[in-house]
PDB file of N, CA and C in Angstrom:
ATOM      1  N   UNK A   1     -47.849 -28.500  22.308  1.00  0.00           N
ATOM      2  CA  UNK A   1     -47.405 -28.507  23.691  1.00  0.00           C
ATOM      3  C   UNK A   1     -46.664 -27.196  23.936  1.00  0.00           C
ATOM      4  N   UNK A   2     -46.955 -26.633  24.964  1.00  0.00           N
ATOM      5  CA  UNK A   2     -46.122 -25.186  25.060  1.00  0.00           C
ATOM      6  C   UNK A   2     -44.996 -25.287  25.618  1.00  0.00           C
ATOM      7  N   UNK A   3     -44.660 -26.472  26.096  1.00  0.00           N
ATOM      8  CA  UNK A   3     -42.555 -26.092  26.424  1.00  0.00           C
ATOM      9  C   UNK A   3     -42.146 -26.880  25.472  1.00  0.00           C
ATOM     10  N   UNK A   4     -42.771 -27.703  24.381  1.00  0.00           N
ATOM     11  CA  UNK A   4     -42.158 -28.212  23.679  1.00  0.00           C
ATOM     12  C   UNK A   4     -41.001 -27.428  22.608  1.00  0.00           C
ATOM     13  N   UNK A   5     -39.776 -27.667  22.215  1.00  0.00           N
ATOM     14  CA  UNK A   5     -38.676 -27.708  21.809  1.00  0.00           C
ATOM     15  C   UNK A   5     -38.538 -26.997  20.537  1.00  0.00           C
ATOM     16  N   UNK A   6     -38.696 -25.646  19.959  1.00  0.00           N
ATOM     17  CA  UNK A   6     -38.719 -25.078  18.338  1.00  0.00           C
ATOM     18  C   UNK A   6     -37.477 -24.991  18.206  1.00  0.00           C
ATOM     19  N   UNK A   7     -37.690 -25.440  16.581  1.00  0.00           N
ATOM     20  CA  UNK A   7     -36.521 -24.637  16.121  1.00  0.00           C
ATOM     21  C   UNK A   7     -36.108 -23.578  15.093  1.00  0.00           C
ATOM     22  N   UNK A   8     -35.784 -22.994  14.222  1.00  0.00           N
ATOM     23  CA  UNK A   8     -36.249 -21.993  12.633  1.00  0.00           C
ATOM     24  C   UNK A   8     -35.419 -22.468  12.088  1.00  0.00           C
ATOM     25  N   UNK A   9     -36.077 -22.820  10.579  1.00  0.00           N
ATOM     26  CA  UNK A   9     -35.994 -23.220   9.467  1.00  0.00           C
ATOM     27  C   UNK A   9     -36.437 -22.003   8.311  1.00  0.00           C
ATOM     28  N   UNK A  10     -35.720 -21.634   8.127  1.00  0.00           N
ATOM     29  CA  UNK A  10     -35.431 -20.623   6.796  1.00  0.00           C
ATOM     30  C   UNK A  10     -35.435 -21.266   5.380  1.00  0.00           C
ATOM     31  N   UNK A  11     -36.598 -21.050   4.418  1.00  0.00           N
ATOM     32  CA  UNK A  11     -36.279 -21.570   3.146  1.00  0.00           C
ATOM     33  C   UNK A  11     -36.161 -20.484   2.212  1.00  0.00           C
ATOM     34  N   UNK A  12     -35.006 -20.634   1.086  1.00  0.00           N
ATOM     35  CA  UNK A  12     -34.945 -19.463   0.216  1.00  0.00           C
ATOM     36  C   UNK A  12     -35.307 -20.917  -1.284  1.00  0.00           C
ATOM     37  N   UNK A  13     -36.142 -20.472  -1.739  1.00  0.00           N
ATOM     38  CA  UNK A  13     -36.809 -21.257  -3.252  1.00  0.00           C
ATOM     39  C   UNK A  13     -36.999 -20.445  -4.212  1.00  0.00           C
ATOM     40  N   UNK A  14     -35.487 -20.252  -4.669  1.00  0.00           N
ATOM     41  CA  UNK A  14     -35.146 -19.106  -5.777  1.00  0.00           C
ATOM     42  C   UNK A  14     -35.142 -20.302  -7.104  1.00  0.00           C
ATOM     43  N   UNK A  15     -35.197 -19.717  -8.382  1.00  0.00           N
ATOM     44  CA  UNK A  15     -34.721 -20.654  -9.558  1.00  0.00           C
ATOM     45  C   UNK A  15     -33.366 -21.025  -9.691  1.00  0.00           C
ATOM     46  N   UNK A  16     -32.301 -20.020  -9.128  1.00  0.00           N
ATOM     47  CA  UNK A  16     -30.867 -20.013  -9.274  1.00  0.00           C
ATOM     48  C   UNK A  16     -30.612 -20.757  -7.965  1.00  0.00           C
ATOM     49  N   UNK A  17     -31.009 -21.038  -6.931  1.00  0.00           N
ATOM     50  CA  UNK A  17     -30.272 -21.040  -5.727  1.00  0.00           C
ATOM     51  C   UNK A  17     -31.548 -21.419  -4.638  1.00  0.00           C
ATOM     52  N   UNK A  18     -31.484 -22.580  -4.165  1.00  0.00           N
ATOM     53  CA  UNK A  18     -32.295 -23.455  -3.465  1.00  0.00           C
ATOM     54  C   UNK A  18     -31.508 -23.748  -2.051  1.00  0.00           C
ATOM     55  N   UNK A  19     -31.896 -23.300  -0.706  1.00  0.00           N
ATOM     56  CA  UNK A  19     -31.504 -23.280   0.484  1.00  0.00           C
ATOM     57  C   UNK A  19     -32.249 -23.370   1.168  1.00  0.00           C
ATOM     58  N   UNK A  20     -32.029 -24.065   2.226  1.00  0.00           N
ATOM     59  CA  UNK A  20     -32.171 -24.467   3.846  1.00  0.00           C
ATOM     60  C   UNK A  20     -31.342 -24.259   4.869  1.00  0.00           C
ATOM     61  N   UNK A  21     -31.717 -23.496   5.724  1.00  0.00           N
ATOM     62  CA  UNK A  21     -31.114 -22.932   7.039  1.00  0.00           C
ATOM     63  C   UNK A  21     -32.147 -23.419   8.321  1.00  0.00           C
ATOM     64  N   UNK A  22     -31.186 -24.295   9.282  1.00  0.00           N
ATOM     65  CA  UNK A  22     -31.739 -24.691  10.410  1.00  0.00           C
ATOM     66  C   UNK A  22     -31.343 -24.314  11.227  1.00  0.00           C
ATOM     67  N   UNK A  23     -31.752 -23.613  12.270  1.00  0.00           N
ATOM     68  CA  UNK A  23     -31.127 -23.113  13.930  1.00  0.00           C
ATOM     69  C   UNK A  23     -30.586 -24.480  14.127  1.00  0.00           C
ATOM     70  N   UNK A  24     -29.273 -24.232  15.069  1.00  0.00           N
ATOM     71  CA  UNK A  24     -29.171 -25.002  15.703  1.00  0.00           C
ATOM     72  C   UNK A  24     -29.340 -24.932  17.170  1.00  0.00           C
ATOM     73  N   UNK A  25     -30.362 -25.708  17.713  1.00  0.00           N
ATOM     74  CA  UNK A  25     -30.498 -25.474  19.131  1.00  0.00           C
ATOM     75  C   UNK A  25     -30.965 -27.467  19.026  1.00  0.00           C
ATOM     76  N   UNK A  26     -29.991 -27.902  19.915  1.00  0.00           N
ATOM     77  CA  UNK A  26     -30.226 -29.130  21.079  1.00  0.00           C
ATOM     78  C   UNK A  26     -30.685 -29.258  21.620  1.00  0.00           C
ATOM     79  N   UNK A  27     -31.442 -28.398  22.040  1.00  0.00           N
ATOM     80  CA  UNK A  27     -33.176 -28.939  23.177  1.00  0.00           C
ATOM     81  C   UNK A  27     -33.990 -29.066  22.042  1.00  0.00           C
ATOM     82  N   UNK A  28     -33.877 -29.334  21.067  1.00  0.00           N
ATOM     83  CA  UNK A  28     -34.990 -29.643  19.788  1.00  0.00           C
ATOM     84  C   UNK A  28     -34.545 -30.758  19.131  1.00  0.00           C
ATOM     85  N   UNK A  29     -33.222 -31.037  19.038  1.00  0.00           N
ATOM     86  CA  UNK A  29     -32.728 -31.839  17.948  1.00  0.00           C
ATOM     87  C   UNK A  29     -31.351 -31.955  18.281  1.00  0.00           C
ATOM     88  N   UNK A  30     -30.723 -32.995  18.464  1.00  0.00           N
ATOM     89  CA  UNK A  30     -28.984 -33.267  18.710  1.00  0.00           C
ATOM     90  C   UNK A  30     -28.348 -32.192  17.733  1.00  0.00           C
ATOM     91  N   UNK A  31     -28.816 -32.776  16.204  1.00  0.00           N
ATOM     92  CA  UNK A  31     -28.056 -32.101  15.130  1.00  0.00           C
ATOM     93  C   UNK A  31     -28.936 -31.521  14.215  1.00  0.00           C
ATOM     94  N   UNK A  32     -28.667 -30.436  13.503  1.00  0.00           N
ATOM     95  CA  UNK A  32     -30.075 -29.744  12.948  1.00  0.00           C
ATOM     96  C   UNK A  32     -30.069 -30.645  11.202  1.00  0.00           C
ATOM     97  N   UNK A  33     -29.261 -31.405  11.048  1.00  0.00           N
ATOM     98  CA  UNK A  33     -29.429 -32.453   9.333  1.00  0.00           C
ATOM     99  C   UNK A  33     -30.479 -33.391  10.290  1.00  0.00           C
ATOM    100  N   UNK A  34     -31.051 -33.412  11.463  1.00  0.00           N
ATOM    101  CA  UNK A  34     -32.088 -34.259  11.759  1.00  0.00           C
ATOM    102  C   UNK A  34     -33.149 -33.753  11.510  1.00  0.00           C
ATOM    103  N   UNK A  35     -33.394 -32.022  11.852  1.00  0.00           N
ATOM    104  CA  UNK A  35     -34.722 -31.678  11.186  1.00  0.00           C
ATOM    105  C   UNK A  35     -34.867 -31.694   9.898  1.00  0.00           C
ATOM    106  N   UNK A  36     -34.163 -30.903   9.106  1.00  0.00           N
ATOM    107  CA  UNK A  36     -33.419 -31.320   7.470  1.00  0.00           C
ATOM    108  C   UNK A  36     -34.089 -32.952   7.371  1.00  0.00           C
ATOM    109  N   UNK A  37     -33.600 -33.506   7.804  1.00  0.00           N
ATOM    110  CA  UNK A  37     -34.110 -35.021   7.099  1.00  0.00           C
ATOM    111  C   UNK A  37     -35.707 -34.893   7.283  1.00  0.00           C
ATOM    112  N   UNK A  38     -35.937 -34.878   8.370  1.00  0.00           N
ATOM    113  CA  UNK A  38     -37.803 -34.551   8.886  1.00  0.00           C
ATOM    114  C   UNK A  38     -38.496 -33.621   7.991  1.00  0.00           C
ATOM    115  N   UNK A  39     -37.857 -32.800   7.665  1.00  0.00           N
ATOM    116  CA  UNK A  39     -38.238 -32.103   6.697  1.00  0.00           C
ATOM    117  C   UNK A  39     -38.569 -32.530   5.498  1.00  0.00           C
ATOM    118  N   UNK A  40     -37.408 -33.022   4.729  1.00  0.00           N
ATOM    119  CA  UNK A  40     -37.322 -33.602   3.274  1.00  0.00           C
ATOM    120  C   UNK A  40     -38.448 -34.781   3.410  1.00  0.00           C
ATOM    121  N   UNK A  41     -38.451 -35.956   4.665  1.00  0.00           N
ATOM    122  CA  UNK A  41     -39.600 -36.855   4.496  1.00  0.00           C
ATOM    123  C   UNK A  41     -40.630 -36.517   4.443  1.00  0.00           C
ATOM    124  N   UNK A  42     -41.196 -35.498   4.655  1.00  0.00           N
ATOM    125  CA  UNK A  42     -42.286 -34.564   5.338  1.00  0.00           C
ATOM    126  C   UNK A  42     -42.536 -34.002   3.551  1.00  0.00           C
ATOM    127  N   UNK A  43     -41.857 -34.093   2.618  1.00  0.00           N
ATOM    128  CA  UNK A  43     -42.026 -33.042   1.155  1.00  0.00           C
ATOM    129  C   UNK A  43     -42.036 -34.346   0.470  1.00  0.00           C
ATOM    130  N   UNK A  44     -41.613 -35.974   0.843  1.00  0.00           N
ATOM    131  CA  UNK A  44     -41.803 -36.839  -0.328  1.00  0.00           C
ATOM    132  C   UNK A  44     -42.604 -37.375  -1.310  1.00  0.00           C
ATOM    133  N   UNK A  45     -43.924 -37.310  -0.440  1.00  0.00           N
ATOM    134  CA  UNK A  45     -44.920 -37.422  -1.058  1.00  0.00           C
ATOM    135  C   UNK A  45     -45.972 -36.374  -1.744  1.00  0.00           C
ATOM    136  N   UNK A  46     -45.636 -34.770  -1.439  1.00  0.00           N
ATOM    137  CA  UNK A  46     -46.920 -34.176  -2.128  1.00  0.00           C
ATOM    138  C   UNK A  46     -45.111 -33.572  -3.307  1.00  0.00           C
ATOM    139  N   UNK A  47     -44.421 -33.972  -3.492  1.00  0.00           N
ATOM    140  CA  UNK A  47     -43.416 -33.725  -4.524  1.00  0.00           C
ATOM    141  C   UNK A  47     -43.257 -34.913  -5.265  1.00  0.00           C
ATOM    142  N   UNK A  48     -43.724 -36.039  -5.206  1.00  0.00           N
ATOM    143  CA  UNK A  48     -43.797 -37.028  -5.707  1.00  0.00           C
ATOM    144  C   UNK A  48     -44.699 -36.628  -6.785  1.00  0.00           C
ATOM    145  N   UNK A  49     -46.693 -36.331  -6.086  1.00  0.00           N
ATOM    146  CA  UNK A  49     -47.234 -36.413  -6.890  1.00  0.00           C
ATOM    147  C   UNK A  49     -47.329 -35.187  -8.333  1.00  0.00           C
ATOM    148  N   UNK A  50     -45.851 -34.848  -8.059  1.00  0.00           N
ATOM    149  CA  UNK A  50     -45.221 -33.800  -9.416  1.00  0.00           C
ATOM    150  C   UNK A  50     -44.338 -34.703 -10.376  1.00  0.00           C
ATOM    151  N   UNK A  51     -44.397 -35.626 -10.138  1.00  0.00           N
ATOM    152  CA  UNK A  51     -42.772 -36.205 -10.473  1.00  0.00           C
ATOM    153  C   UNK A  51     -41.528 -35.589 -10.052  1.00  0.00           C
ATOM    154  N   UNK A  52     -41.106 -35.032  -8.703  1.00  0.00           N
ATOM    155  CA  UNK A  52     -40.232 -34.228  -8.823  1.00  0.00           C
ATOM    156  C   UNK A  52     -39.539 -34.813  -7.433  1.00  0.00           C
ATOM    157  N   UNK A  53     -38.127 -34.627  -6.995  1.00  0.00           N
ATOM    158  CA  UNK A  53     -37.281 -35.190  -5.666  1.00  0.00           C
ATOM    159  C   UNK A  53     -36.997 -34.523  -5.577  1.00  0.00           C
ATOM    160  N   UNK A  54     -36.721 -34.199  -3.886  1.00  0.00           N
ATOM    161  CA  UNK A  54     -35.573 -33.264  -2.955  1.00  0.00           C
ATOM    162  C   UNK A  54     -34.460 -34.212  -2.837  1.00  0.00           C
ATOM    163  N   UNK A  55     -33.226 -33.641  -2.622  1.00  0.00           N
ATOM    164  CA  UNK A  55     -31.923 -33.920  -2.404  1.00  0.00           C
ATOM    165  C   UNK A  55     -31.254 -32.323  -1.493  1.00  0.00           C
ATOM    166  N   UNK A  56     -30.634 -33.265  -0.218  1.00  0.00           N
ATOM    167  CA  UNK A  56     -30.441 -31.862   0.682  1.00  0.00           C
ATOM    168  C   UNK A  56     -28.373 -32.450   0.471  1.00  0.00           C
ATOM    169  N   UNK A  57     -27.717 -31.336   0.705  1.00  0.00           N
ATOM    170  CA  UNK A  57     -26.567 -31.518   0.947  1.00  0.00           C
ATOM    171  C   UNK A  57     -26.207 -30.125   2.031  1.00  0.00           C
ATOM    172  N   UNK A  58     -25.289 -30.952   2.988  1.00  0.00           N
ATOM    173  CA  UNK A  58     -24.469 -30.140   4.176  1.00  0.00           C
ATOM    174  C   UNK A  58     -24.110 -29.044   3.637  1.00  0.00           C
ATOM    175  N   UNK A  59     -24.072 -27.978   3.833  1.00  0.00           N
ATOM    176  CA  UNK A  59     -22.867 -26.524   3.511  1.00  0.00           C
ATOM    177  C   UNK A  59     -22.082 -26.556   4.746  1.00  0.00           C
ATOM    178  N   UNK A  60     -21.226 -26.289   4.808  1.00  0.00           N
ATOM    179  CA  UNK A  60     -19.878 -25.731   5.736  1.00  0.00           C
ATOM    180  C   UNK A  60     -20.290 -24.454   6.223  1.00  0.00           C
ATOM    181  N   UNK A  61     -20.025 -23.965   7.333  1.00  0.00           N
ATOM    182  CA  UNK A  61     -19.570 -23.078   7.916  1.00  0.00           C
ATOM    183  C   UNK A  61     -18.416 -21.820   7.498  1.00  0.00           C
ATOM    184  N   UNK A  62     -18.169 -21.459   6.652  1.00  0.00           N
ATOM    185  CA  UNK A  62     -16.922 -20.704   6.138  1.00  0.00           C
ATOM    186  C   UNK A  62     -15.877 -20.367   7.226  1.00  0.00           C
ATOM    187  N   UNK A  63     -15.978 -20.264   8.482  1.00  0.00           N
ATOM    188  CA  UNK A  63     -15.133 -20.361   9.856  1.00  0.00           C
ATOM    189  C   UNK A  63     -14.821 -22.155  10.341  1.00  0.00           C
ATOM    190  N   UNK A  64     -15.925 -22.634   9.916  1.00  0.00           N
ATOM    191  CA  UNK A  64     -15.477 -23.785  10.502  1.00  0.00           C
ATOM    192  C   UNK A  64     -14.345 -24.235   9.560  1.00  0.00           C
ATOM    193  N   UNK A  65     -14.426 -24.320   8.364  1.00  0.00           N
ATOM    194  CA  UNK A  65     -13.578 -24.888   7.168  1.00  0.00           C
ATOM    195  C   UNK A  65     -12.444 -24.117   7.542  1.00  0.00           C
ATOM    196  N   UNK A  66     -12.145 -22.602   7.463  1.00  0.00           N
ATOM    197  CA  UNK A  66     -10.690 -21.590   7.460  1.00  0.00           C
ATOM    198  C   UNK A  66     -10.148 -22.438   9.147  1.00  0.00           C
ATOM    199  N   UNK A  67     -11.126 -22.934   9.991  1.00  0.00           N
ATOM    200  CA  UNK A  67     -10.476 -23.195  11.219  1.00  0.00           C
ATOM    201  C   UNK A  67      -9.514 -24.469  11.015  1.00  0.00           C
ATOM    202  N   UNK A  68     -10.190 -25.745  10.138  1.00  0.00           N
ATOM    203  CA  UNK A  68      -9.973 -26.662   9.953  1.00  0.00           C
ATOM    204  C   UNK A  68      -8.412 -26.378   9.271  1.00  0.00           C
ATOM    205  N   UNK A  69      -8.161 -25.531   7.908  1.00  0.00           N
ATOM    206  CA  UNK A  69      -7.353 -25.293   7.577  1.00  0.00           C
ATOM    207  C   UNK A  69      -5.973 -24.779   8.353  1.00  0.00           C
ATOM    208  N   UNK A  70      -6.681 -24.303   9.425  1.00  0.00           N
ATOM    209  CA  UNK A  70      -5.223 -23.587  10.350  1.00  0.00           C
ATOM    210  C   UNK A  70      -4.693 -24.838  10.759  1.00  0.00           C
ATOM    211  N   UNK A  71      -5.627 -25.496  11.153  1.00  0.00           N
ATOM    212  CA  UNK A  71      -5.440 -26.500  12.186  1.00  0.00           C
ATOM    213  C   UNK A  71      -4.596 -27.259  11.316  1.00  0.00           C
ATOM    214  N   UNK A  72      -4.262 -27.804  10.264  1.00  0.00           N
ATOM    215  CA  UNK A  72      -3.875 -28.599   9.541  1.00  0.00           C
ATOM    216  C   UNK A  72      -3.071 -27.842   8.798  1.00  0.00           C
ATOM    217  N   UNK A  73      -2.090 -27.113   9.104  1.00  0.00           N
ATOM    218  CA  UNK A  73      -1.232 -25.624   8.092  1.00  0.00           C
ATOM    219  C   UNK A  73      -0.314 -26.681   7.931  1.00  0.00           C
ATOM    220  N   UNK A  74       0.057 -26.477   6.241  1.00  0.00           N
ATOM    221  CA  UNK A  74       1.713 -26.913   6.046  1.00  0.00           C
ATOM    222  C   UNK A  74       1.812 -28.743   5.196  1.00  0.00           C
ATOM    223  N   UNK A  75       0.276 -28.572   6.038  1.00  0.00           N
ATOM    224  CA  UNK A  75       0.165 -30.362   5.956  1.00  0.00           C
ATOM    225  C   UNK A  75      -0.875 -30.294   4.657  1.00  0.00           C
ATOM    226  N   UNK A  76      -1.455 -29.694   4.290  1.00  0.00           N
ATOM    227  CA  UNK A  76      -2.762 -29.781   3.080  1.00  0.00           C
ATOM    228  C   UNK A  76      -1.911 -29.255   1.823  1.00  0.00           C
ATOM    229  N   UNK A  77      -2.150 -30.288   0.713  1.00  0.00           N
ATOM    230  CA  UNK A  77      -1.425 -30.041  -0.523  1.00  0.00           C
ATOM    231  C   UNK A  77      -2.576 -30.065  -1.301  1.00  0.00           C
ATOM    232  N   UNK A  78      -3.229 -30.524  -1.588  1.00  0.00           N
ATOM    233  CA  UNK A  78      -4.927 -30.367  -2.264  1.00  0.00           C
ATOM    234  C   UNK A  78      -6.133 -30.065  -1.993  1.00  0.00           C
ATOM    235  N   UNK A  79      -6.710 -29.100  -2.149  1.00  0.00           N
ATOM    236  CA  UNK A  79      -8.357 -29.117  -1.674  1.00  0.00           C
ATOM    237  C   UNK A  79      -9.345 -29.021  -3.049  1.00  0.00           C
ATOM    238  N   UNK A  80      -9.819 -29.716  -3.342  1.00  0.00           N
ATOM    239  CA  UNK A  80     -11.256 -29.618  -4.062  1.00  0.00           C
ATOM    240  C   UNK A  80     -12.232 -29.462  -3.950  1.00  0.00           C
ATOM    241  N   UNK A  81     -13.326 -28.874  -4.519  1.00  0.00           N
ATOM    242  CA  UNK A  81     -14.123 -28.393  -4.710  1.00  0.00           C
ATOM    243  C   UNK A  81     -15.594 -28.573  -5.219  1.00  0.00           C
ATOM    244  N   UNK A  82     -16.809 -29.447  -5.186  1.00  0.00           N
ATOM    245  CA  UNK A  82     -17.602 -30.082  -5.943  1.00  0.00           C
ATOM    246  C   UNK A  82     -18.552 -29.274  -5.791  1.00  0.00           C
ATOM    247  N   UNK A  83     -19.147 -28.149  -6.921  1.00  0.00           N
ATOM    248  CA  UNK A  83     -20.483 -27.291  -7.077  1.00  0.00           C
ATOM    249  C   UNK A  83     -21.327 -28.221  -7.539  1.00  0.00           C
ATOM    250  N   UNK A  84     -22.367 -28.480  -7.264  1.00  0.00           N
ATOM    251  CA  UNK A  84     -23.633 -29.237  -7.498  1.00  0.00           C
ATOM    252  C   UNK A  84     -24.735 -27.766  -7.569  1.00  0.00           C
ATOM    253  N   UNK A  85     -25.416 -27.690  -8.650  1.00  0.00           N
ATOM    254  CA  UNK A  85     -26.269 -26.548  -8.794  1.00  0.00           C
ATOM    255  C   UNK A  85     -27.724 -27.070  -8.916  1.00  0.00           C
ATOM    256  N   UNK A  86     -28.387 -26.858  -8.941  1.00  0.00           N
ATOM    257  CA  UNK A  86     -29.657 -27.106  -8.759  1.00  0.00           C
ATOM    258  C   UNK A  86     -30.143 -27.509 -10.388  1.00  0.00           C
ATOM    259  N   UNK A  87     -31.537 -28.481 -10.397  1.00  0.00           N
ATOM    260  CA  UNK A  87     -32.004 -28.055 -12.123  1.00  0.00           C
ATOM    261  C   UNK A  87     -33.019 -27.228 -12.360  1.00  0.00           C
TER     262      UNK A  87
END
């Protein structure tokens, strides 16, 4: 359909470092972890017949997080950290 709604999806499928980047634009999708999901259902089955699964996780924004932090100054005594690396 030609006014229908795109969006870009960037894949980097390195051995070290496995990423997904979705535009975010709302005339396509509320939230872009909705194409992300469409996506991953869309890879279950010809990655299946490898024996092999996708697993997607959120990244942060590096502005959104330092914003979060202002916002909350004085008051944050712990932040942690969970690296999940690829196999």
């Amino acid at each position: 359909v030609a006014n229908w709604p795109k969006i870009w999806v960037a894949i980097w499928n390195h051995p070290d470092s496995q990423l997904i980047a979705v535009q975010q634009r709302t005339q396509a999708f509320q939230k872009p972890v909705a194409a992300v999901r469409l996506l991953m259902k869309s890879l279950e089955d010809p990655l299946s017949r490898h024996q092999l699964v996708s697993a997607t996780e959120p990244l942060f924004e590096e502005q959104v997080f330092w914003d979060l932090v202002e916002k909350h100054k004085g008051k944050i005594r712990k932040v942690e950290f969970e690296l999940i690396t690829p196999n």
